[in-house]
C-alpha atoms as a PDB file:
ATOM      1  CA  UNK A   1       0.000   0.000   0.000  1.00  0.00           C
ATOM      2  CA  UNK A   2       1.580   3.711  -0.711  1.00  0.00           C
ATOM      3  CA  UNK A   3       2.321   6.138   2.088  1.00  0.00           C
ATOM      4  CA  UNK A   4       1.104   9.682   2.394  1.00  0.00           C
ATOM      5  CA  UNK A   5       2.549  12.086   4.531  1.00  0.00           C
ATOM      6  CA  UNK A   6      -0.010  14.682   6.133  1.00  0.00           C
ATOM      7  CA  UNK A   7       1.976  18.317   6.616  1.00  0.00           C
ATOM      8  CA  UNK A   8       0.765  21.293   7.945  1.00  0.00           C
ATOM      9  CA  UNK A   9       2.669  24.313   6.578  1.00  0.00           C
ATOM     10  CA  UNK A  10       2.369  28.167   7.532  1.00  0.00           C
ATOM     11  CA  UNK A  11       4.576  30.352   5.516  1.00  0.00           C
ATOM     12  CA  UNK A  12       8.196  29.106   7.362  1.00  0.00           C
ATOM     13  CA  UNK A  13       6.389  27.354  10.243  1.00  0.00           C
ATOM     14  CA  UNK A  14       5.900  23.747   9.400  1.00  0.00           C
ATOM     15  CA  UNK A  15       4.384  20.681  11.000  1.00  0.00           C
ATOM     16  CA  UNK A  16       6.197  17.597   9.047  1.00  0.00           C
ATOM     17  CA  UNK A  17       4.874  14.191   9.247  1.00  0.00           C
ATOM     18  CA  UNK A  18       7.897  11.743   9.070  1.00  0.00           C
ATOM     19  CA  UNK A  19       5.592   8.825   9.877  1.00  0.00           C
ATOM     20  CA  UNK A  20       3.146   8.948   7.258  1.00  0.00           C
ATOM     21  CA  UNK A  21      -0.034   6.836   6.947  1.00  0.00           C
ATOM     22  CA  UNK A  22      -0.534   4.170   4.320  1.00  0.00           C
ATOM     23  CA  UNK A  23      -4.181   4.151   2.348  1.00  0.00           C
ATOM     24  CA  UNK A  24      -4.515   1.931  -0.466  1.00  0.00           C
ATOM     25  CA  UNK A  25      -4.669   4.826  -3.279  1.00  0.00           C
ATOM     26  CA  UNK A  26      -4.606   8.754  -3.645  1.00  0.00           C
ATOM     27  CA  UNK A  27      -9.070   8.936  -2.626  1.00  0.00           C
ATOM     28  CA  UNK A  28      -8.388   7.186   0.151  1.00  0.00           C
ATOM     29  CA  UNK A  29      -5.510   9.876   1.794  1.00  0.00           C
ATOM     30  CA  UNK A  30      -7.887  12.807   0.699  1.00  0.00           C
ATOM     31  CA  UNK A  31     -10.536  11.648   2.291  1.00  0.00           C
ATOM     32  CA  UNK A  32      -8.672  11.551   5.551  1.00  0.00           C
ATOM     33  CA  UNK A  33      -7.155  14.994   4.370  1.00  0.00           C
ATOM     34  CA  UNK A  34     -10.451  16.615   4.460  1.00  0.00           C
ATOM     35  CA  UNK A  35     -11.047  14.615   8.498  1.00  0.00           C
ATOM     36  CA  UNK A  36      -7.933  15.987   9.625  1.00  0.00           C
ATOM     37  CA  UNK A  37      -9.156  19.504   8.097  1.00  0.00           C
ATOM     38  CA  UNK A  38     -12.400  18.884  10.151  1.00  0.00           C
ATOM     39  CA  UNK A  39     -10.151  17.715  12.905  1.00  0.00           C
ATOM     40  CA  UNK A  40      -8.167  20.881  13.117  1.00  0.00           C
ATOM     41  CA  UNK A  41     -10.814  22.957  13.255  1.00  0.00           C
ATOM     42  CA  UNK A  42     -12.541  21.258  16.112  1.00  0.00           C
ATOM     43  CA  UNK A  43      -9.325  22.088  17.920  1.00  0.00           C
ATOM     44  CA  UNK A  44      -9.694  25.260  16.986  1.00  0.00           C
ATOM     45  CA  UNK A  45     -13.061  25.463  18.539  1.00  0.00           C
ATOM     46  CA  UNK A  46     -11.921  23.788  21.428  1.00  0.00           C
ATOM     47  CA  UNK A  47      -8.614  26.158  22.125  1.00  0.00           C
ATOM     48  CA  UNK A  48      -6.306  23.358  21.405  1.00  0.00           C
ATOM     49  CA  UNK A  49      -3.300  24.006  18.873  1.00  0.00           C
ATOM     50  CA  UNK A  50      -3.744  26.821  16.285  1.00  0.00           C
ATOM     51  CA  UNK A  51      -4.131  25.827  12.981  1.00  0.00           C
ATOM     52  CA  UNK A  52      -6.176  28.092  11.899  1.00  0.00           C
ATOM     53  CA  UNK A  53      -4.965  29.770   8.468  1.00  0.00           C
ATOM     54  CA  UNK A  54      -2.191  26.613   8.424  1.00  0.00           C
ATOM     55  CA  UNK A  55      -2.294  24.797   4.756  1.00  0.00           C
ATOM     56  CA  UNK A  56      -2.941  20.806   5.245  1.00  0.00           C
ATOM     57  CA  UNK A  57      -0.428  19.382   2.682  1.00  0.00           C
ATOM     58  CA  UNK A  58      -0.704  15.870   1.621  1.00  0.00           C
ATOM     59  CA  UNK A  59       2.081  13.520  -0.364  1.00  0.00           C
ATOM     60  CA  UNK A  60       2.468  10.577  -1.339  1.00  0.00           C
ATOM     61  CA  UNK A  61       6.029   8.453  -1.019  1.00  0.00           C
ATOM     62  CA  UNK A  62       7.329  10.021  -3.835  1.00  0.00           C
ATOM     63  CA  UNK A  63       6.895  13.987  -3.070  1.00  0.00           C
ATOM     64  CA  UNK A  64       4.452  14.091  -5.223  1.00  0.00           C
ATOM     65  CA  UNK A  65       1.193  16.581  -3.561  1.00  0.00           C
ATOM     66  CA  UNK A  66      -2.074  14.809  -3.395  1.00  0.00           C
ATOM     67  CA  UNK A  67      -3.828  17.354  -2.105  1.00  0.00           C
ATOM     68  CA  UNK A  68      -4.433  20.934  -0.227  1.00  0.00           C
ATOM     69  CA  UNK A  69      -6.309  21.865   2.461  1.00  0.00           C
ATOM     70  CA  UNK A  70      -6.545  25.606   3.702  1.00  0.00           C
ATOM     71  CA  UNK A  71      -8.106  25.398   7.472  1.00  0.00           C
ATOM     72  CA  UNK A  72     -10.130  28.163   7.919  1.00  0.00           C
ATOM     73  CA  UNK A  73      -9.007  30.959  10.265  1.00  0.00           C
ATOM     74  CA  UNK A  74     -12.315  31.279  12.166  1.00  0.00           C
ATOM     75  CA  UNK A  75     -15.112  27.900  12.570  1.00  0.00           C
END
């Protein structure tokens, strides 16, 4: 199964996922994209982290982006 890595980038601030998650195709790591999105946001809400204006990157093994989530500044 391929490995995406799930990043969360601010201009020179950066979350990096060295870990990665493996899904069985590219669908399947943007669909948890857009729950860690949701995620976020319900920290947000709940005064956990900030990641609020962060972008959500997602990769696959290769470098190659997937996807891009922008979580919204305000829920």
């Amino acid at each position: 199964m391929p490995r995406y890595y799930f990043h969360f980038i601010n201009g020179g601030d950066k979350v990096i996922d060295h870990s990665g998650r493996d899904f069985a195709n590219d669908g399947g790591a943007r669909q948890e994209a857009l729950l860690t999105a949701r995620d976020a946001v319900t920290g947000i809400r709940l005064g956990l982290r900030h990641f609020g204006g962060w972008i959500l990157v997602v990769q696959d093994e290769s470098g190659r982006e997937i996807c891009s989530i922008t979580i919204p500044r305000t829920a």
